[in-house]
Protein backbone atom coordinates (compact mmCIF):
# COMPACT_ATOMS: atom_id res chain seq x y z
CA UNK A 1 48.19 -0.50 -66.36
CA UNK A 2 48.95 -2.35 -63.17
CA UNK A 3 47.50 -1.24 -60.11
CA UNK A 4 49.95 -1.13 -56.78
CA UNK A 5 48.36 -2.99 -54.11
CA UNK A 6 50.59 -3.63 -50.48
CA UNK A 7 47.23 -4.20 -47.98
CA UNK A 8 44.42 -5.79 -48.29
CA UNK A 9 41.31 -5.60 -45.37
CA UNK A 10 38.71 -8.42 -44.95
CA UNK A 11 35.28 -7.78 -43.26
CA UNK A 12 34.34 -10.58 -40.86
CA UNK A 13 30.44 -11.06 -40.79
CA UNK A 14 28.70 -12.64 -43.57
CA UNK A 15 32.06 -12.48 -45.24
CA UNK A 16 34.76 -14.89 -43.39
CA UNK A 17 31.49 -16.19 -41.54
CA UNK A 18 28.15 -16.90 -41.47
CA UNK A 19 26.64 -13.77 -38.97
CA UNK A 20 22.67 -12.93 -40.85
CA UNK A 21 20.90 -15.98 -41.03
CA UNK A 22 21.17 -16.12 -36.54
CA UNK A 23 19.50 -12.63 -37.12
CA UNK A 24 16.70 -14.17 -39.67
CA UNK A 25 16.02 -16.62 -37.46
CA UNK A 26 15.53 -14.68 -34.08
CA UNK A 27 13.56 -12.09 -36.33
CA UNK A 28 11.51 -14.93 -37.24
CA UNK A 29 11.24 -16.01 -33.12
CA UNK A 30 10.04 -12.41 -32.30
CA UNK A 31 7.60 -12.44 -35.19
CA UNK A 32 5.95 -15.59 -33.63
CA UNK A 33 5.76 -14.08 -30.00
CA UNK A 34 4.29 -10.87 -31.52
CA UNK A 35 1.85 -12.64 -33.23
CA UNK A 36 -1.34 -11.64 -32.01
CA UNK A 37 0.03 -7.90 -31.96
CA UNK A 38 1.30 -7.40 -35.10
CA UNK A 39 1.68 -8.61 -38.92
CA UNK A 40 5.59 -9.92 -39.34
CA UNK A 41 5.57 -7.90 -42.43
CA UNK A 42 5.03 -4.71 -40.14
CA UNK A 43 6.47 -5.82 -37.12
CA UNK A 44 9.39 -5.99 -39.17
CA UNK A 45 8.94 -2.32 -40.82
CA UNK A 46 8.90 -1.31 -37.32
CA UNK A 47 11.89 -3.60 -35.89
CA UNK A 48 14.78 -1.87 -38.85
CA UNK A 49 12.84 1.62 -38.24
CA UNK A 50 13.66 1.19 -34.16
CA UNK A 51 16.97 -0.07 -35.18
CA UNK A 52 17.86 3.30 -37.28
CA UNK A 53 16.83 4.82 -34.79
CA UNK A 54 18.87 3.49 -32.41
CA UNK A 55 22.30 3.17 -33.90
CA UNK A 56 23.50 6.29 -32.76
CA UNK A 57 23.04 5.71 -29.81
CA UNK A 58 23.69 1.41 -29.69
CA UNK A 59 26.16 1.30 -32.24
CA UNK A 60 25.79 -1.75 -34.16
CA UNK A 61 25.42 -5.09 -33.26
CA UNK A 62 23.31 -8.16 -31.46
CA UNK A 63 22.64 -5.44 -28.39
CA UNK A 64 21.38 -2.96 -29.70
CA UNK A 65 19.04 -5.10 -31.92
CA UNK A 66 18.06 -6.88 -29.15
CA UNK A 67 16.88 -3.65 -27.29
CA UNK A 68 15.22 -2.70 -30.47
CA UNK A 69 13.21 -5.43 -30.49
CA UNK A 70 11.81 -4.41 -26.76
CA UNK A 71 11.38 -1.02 -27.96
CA UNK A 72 9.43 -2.54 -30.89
CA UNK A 73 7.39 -4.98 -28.98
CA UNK A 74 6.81 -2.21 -26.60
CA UNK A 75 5.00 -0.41 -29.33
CA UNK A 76 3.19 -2.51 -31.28
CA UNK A 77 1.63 -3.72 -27.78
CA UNK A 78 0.74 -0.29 -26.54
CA UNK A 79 3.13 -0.97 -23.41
CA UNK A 80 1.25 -4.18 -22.77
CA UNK A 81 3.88 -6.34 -23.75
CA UNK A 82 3.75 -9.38 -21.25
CA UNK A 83 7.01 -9.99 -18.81
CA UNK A 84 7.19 -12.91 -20.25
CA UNK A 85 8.06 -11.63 -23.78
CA UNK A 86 10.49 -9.48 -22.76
CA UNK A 87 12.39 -12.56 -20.92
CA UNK A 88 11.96 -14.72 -24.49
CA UNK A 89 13.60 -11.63 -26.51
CA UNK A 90 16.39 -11.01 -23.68
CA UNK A 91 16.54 -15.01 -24.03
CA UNK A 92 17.12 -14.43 -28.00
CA UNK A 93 19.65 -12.24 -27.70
CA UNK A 94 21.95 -14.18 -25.03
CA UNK A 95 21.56 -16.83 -27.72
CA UNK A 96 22.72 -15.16 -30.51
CA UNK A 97 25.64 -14.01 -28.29
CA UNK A 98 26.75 -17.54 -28.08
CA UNK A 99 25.79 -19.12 -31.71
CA UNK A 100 28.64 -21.21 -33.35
CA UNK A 101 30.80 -20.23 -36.08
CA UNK A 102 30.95 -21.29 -39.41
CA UNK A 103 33.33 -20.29 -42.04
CA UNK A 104 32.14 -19.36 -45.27
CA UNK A 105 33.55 -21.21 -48.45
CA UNK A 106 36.82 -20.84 -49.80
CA UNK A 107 37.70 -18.27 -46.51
CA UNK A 108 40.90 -20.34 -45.67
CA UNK A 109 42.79 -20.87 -48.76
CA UNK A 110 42.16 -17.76 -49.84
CA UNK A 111 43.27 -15.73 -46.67
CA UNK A 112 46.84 -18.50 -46.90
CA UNK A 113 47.37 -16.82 -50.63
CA UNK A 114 46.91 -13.49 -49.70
CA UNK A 115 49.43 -13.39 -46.81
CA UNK A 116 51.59 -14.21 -49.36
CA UNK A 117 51.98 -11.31 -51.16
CA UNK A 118 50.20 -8.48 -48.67
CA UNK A 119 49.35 -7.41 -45.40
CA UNK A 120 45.87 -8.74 -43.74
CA UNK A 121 43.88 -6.38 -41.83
CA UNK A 122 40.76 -7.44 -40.39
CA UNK A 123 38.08 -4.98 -40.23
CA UNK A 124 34.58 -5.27 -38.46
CA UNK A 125 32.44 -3.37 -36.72
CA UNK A 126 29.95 -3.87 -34.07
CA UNK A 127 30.22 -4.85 -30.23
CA UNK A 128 33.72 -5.60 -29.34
CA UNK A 129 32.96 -8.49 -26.76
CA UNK A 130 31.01 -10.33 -29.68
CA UNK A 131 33.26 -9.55 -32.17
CA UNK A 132 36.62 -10.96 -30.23
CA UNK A 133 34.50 -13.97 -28.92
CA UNK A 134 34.04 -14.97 -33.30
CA UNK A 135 37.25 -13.85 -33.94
CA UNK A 136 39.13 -16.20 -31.22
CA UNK A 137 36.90 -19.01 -32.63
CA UNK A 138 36.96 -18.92 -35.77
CA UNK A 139 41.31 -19.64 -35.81
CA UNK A 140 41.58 -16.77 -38.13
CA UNK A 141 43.53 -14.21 -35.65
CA UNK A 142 47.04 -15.73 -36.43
CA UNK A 143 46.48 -15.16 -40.14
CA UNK A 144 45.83 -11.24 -39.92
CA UNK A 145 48.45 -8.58 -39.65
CA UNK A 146 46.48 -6.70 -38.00
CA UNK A 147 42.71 -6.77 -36.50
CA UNK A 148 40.29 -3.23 -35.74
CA UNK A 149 37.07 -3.95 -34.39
CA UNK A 150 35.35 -0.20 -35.17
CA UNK A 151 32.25 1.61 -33.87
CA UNK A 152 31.38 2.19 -37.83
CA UNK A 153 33.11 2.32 -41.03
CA UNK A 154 33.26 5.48 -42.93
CA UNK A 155 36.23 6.70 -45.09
CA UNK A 156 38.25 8.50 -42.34
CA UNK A 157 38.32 5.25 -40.46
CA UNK A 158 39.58 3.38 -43.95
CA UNK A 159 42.43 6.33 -44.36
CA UNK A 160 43.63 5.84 -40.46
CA UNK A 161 43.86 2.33 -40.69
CA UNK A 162 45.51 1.90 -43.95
CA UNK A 163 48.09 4.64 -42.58
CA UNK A 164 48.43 2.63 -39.74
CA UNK A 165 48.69 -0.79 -40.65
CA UNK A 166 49.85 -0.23 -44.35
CA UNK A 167 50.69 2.33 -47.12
CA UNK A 168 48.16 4.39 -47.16
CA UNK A 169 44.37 3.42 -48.63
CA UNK A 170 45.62 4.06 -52.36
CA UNK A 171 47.36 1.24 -51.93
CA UNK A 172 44.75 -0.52 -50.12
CA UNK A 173 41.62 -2.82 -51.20
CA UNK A 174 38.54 -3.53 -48.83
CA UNK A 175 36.48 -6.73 -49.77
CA UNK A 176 33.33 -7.45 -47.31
CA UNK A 177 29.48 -8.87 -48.34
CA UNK A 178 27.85 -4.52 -47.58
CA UNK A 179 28.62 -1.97 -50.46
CA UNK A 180 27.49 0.47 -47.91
CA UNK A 181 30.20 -0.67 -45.17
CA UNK A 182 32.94 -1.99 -47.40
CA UNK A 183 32.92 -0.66 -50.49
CA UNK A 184 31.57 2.91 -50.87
CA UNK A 185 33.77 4.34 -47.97
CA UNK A 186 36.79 2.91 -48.67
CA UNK A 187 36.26 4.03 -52.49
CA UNK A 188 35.77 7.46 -51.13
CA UNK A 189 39.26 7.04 -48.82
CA UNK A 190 40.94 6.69 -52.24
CA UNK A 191 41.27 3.01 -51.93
CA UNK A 192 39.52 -0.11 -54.05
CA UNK A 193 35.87 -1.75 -52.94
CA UNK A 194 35.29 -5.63 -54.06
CA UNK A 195 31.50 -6.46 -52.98
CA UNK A 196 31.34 -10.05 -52.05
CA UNK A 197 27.72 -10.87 -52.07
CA UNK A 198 25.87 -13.03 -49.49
CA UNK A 199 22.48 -14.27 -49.62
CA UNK A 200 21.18 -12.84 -46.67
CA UNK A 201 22.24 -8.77 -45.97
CA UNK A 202 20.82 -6.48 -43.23
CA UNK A 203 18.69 -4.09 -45.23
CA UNK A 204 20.85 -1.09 -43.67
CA UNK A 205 23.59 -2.46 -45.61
CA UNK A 206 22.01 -2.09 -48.83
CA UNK A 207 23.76 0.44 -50.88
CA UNK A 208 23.58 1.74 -54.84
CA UNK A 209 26.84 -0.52 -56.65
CA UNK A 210 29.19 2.60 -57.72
CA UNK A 211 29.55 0.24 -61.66
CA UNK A 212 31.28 3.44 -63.21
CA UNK A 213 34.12 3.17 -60.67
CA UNK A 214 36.74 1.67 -61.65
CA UNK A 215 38.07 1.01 -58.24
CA UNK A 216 35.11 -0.86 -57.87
CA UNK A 217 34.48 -4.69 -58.59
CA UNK A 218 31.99 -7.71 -57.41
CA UNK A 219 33.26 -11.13 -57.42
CA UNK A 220 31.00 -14.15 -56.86
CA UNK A 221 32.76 -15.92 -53.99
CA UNK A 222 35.78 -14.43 -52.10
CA UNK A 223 38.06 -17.21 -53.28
CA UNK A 224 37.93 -15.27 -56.74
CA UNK A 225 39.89 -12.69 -54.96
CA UNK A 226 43.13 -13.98 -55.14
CA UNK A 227 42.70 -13.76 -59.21
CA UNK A 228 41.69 -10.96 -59.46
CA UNK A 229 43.79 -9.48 -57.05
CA UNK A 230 46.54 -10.45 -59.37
CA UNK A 231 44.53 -9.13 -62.36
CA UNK A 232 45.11 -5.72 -60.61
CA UNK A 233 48.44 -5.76 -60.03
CA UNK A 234 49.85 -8.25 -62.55
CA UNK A 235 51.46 -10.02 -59.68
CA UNK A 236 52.54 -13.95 -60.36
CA UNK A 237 51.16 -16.62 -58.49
CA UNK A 238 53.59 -17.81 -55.78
């Protein structure tokens, strides 16, 4: 039976672009200035237990990590964290806030075949200056239909914007690299979750695969997609 598909929503980080390995390597920066303070092994246990935490009240995104990590150093020091420190993590985060992008493989030929036959939404969450700033550069924004840059991603948020931008989410499919963020919610808005792995995934992200939904598939690369994408809904190439 052929599945009827009319909107289709990408995530952005670590799925049309390279976004966690500029938060590896900073992690790996504030390891080395903690170093006489802290293992890295439990200087990171503390860094993702800060940045729980914090979400609710940073959101997510290279911010509030950054003031997680001063919260963290902070601790681990006893409040004797040098001035200095503080200045190199501050320094960190400005950096990230400026790193380059880089499409992942197969991004643009597979975004030109989808706007083909469907309606692009791009979907991402975090801070909204940081977000737009990797948007504009990556050239993408012309190819979408429509973008929302969201505070988080839950189901409700999946069933407003494929009301808004589409035909509702049961006729919507979500692909992004976090079964947490892409997939599980937008199963739960009635819609389809394709998990798009990438090597390196914020351990927040991490998420039980739902395998005995069958609105629910992982595909290798995302320029698999477009097959099985018309696997779903027995739609001809064009």
């Amino acid at each position: 039976m052929s599945v009827t598909l009319t909107t289709i929503g990408l995530d952005a980080d670590d799925t049309l672009w390279h976004n966690e390995r500029f938060f590896a390597m900073t992690q790996d920066h504030f390891a080395d200035l903690l170093r006489d303070h802290s293992h890295k092994d439990h200087l990171m246990e503390r860094l993702l237990a800060a940045e729980r935490r914090n979400l609710p009240h940073y959101g997510f995104g290279i911010k509030g990590f950054t003031l997680s990590m001063i919260e963290t150093a902070i601790e681990v020091t006893d409040g004797k964290v040098p001035a200095g420190v503080i200045a190199e993590i501050l320094d960190a985060g400005r950096d990230m806030l400026s790193h380059p992008i880089e499409l992942l493989p197969y991004v643009e030929a597979c975004i030109e075949t989808l706007r083909k036959n469907y309606k692009l939404i791009l979907i991402t969450k975090g801070d909204l200056l940081d977000q737009e700033r990797k948007l504009a550069q990556s050239g993408l924004r012309d190819h979408f239909d429509a973008i929302e840059i969201v505070s988080d991603k839950t189901a409700a948020v999946y069933a407003d914007i494929f009301h808004r931008h589409g035909t509702g989410a049961d006729q919507g499919l979500m692909a992004g690299n976090s079964i947490a963020s892409d997939v599980l919610p937008m199963i739960d808005a009635g819609g389809w979750g394709v998990h798009i792995p990438h090597d390196l995934t914020w351990a927040l992200e991490h998420a039980q695969k739902p395998e005995a939904s069958h609105r629910f598939a992982e595909l290798p690369h995302l320029g698999a997609l477009p097959d099985h994408l018309r696997e779903l809904t027995g739609l001809l190439a064009k």
